[in-house]
Protein backbone atom coordinates (compact mmCIF):
# COMPACT_ATOMS: atom_id res chain seq x y z
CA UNK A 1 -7.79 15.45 -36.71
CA UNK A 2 -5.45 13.01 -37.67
CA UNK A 3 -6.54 10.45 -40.44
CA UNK A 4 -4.97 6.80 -40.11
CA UNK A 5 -3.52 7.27 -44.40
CA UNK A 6 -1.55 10.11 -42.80
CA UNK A 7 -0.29 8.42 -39.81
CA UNK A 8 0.46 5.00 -41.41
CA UNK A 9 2.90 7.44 -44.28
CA UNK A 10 4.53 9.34 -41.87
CA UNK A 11 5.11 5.61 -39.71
CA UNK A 12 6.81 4.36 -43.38
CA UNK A 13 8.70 7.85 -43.86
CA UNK A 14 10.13 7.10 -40.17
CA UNK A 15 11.25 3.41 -41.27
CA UNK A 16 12.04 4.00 -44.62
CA UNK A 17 15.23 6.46 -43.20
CA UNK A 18 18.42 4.91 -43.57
CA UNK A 19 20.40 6.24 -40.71
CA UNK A 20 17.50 6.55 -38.37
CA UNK A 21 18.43 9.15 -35.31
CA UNK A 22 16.85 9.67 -31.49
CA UNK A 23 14.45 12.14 -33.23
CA UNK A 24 13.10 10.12 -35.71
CA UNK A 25 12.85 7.32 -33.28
CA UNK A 26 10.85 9.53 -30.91
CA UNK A 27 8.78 10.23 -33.68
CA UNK A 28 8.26 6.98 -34.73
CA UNK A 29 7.54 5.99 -31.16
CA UNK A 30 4.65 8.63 -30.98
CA UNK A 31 3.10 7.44 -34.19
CA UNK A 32 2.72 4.01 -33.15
CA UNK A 33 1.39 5.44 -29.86
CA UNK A 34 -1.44 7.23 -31.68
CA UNK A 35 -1.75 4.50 -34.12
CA UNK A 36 -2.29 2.21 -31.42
CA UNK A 37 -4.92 4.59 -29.66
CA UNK A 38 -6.47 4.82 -32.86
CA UNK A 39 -6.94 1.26 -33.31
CA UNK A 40 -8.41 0.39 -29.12
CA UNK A 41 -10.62 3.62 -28.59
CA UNK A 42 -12.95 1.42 -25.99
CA UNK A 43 -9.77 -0.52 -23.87
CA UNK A 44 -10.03 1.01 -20.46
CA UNK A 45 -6.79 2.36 -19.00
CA UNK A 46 -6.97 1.38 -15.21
CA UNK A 47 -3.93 3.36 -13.01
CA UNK A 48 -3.32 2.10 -9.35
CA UNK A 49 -1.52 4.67 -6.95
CA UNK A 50 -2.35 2.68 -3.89
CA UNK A 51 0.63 2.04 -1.82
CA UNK A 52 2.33 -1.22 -1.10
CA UNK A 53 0.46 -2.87 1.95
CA UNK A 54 2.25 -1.48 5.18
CA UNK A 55 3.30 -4.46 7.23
CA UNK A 56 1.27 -4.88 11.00
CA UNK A 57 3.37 -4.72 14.11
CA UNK A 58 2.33 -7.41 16.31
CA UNK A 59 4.45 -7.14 18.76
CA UNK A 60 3.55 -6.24 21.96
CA UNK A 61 5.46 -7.06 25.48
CA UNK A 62 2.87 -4.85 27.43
CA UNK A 63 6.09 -1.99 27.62
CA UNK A 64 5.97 1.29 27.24
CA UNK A 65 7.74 1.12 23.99
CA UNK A 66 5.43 -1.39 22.53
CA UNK A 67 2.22 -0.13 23.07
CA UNK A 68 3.75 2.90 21.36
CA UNK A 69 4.31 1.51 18.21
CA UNK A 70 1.37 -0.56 17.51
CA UNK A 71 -0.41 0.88 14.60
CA UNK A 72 2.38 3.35 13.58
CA UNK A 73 4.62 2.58 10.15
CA UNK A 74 7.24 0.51 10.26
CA UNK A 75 9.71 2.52 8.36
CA UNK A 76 8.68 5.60 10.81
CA UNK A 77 9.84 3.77 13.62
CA UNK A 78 13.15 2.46 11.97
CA UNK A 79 13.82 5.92 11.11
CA UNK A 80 13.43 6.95 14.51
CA UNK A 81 15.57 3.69 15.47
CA UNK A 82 18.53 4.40 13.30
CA UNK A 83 19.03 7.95 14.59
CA UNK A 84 18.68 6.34 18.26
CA UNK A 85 21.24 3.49 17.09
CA UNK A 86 23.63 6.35 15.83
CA UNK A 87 23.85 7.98 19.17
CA UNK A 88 24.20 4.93 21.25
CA UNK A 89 27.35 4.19 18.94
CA UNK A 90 28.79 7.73 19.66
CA UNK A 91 27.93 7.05 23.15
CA UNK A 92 28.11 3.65 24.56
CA UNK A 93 29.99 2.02 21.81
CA UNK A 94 30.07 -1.40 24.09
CA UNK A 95 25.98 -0.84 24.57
CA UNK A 96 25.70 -0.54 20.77
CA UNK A 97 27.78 -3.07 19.38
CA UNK A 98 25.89 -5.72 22.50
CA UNK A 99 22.62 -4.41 20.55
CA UNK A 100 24.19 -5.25 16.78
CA UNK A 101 25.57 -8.56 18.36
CA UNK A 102 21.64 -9.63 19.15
CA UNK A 103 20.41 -8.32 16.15
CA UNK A 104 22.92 -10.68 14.17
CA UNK A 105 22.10 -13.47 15.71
């Protein structure tokens, strides 16, 4: 177990070096980690990995097209846009730049 006498010498050790380098700093840096753990043993460490809040489609023109992509992610469907997007440039260049010209204005 580490006592707090030991940990606050080896913290002035650390500082007390004149030409300090990325070890010592890393070792300072995990001192004053455990110091500081020392110090709040009861403070609650809360992590969140919820995702960001996906975006609702509410479009809906009663097409085909539409009623496929209600409830589906939005960046799914871009993803399946783009590559559709690509091809029409390949393809019908005049069709795809039409498309970029509403999409611009």
């Amino acid at each position: 177990m580490i006592r707090r006498d030991d940990l606050l010498e080896a913290i002035a050790e650390c500082e007390g070096i004149r030409n300090p380098n990325a070890n010592t700093c890393m070792m300072l840096s995990a001192f004053y980690t455990i110091l500081d753990h020392m110090d709040n043993k009861e403070v609650p460490v809360e992590y969140s990995f919820s995702p960001a809040p996906q975006e609702e489609i509410k479009y809906n023109s009663g097409s085909e097209f539409s009623e496929a992509v209600q409830d589906k992610d939005i960046n799914e469907i871009l993803e399946i846009i783009d590559e559709l997007m690509s091809t029409l440039q390949v393809l019908y260049p005049r069709l795809y730049d039409g498309v970029m010209i509403k999409i611009a204005e």
